[in-house]
C-alpha atoms as a PDB file:
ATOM      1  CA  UNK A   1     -49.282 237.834-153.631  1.00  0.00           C
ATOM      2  CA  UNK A   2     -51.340 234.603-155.055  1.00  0.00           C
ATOM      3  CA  UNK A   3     -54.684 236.016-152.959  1.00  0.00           C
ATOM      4  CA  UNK A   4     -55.327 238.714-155.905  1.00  0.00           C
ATOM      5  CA  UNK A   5     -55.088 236.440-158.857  1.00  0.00           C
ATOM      6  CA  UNK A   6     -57.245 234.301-157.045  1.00  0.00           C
ATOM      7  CA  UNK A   7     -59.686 236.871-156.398  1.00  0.00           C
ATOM      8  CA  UNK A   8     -59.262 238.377-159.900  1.00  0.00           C
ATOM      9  CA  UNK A   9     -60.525 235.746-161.598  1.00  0.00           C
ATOM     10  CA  UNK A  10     -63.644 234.986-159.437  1.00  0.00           C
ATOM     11  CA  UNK A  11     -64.196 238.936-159.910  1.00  0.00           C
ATOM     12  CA  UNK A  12     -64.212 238.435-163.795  1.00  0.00           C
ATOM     13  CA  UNK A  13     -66.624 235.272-163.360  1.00  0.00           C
ATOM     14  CA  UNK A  14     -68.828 237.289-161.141  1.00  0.00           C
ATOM     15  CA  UNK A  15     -68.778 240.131-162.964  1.00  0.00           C
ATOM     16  CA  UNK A  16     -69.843 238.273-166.265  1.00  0.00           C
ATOM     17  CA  UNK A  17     -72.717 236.569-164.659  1.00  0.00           C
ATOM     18  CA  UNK A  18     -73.550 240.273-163.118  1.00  0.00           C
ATOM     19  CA  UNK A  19     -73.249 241.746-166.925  1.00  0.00           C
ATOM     20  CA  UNK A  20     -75.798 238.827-167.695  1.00  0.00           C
ATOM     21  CA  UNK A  21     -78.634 239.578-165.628  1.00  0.00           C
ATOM     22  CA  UNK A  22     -78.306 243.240-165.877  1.00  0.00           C
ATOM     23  CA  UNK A  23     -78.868 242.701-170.001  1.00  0.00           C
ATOM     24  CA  UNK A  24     -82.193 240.320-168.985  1.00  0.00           C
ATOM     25  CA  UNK A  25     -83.475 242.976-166.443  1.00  0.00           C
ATOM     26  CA  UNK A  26     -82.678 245.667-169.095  1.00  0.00           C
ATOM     27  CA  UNK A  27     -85.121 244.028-171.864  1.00  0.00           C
ATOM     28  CA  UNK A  28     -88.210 245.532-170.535  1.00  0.00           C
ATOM     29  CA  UNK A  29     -90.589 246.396-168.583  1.00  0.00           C
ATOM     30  CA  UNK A  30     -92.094 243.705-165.637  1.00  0.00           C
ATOM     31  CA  UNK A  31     -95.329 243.443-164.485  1.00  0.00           C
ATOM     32  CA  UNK A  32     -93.942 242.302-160.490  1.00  0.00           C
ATOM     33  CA  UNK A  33     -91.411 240.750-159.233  1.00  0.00           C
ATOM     34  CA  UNK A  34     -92.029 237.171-159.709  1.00  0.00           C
ATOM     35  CA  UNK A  35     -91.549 237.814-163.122  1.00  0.00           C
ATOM     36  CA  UNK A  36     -88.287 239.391-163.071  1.00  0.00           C
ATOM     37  CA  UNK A  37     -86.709 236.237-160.820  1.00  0.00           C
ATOM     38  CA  UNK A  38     -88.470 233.838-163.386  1.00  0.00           C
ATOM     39  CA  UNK A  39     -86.087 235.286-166.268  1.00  0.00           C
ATOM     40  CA  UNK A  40     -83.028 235.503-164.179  1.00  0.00           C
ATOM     41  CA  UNK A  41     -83.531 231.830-162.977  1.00  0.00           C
ATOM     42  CA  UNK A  42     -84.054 230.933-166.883  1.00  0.00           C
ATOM     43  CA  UNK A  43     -80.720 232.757-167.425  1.00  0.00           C
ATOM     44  CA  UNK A  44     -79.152 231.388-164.443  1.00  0.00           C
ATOM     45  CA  UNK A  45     -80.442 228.111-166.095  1.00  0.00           C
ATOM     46  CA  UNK A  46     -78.766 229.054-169.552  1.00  0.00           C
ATOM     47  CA  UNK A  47     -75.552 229.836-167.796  1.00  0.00           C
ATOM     48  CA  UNK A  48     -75.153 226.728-165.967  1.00  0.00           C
ATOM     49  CA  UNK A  49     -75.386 224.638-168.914  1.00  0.00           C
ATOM     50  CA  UNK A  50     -72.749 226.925-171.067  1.00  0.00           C
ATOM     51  CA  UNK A  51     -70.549 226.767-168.333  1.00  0.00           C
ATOM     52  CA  UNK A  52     -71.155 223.281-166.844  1.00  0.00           C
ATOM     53  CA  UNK A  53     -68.350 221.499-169.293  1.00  0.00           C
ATOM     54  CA  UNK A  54     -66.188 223.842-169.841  1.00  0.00           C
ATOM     55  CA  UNK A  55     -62.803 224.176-168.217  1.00  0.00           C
ATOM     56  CA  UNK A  56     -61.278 226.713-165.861  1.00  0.00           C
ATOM     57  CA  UNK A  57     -58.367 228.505-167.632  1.00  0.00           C
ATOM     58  CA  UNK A  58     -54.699 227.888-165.344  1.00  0.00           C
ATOM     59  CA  UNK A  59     -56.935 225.811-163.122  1.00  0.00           C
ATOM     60  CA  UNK A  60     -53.665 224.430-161.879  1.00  0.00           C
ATOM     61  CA  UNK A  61     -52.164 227.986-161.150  1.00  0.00           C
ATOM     62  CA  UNK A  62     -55.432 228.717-159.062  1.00  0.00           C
ATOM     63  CA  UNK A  63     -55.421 225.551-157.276  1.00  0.00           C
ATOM     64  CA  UNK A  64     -52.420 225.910-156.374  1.00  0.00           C
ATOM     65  CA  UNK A  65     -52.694 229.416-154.912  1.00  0.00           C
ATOM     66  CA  UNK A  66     -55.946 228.536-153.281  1.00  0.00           C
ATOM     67  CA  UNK A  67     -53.977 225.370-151.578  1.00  0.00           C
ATOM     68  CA  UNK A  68     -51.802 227.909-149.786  1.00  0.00           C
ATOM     69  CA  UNK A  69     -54.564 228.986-147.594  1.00  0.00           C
ATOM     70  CA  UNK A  70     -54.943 226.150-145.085  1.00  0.00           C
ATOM     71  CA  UNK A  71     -59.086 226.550-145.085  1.00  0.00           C
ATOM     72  CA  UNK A  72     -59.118 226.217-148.474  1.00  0.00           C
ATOM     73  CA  UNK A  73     -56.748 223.659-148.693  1.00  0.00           C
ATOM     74  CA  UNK A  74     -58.707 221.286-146.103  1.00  0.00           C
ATOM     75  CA  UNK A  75     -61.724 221.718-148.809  1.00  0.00           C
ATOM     76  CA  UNK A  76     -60.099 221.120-151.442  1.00  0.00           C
ATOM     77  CA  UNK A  77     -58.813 217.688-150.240  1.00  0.00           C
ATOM     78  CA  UNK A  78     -62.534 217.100-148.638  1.00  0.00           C
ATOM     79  CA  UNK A  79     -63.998 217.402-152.581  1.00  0.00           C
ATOM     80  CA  UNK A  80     -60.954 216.123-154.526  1.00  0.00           C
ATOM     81  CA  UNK A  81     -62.368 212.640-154.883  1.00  0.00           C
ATOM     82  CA  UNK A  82     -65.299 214.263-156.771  1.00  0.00           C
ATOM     83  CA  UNK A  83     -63.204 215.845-159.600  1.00  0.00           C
END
């Protein structure tokens, strides 16, 4: 039962990042590729530094339903020290 909580929230956190780009690639017209990626890295860029302070909501809930899976688990205790 903890697997689709887990998974719901890393849909929602997906799926915002998702809604992101599509709004950038929806601004206009390109003129290749290349120029495309450079605005999603930008935005990608933009994201990362919203997001790089702030704080996971219930991160204790979701740690502790991603514990129960012994891969995960292993990880977790591999990176704890960074935290």
């Amino acid at each position: 039962m903890a697997a689709p909580f887990v998974r719901l929230c890393t849909t929602n956190a997906v799926e915002s990042i998702n809604s992101s780009f599509r709004k950038v690639r929806k601004k206009g017209a390109f003129p290749n590729e290349n120029a495309l990626l450079k605005l999603l890295y930008l935005r990608t860029t933009e994201l990362y530094k919203k997001l790089n302070g702030s704080k996971v909501q219930n991160w204790a809930m979701v740690r502790n339903q991603l514990a129960a899976n012994e891969k995960i688990s292993a990880r977790i205790e591999k990176y704890e020290h960074m935290i």
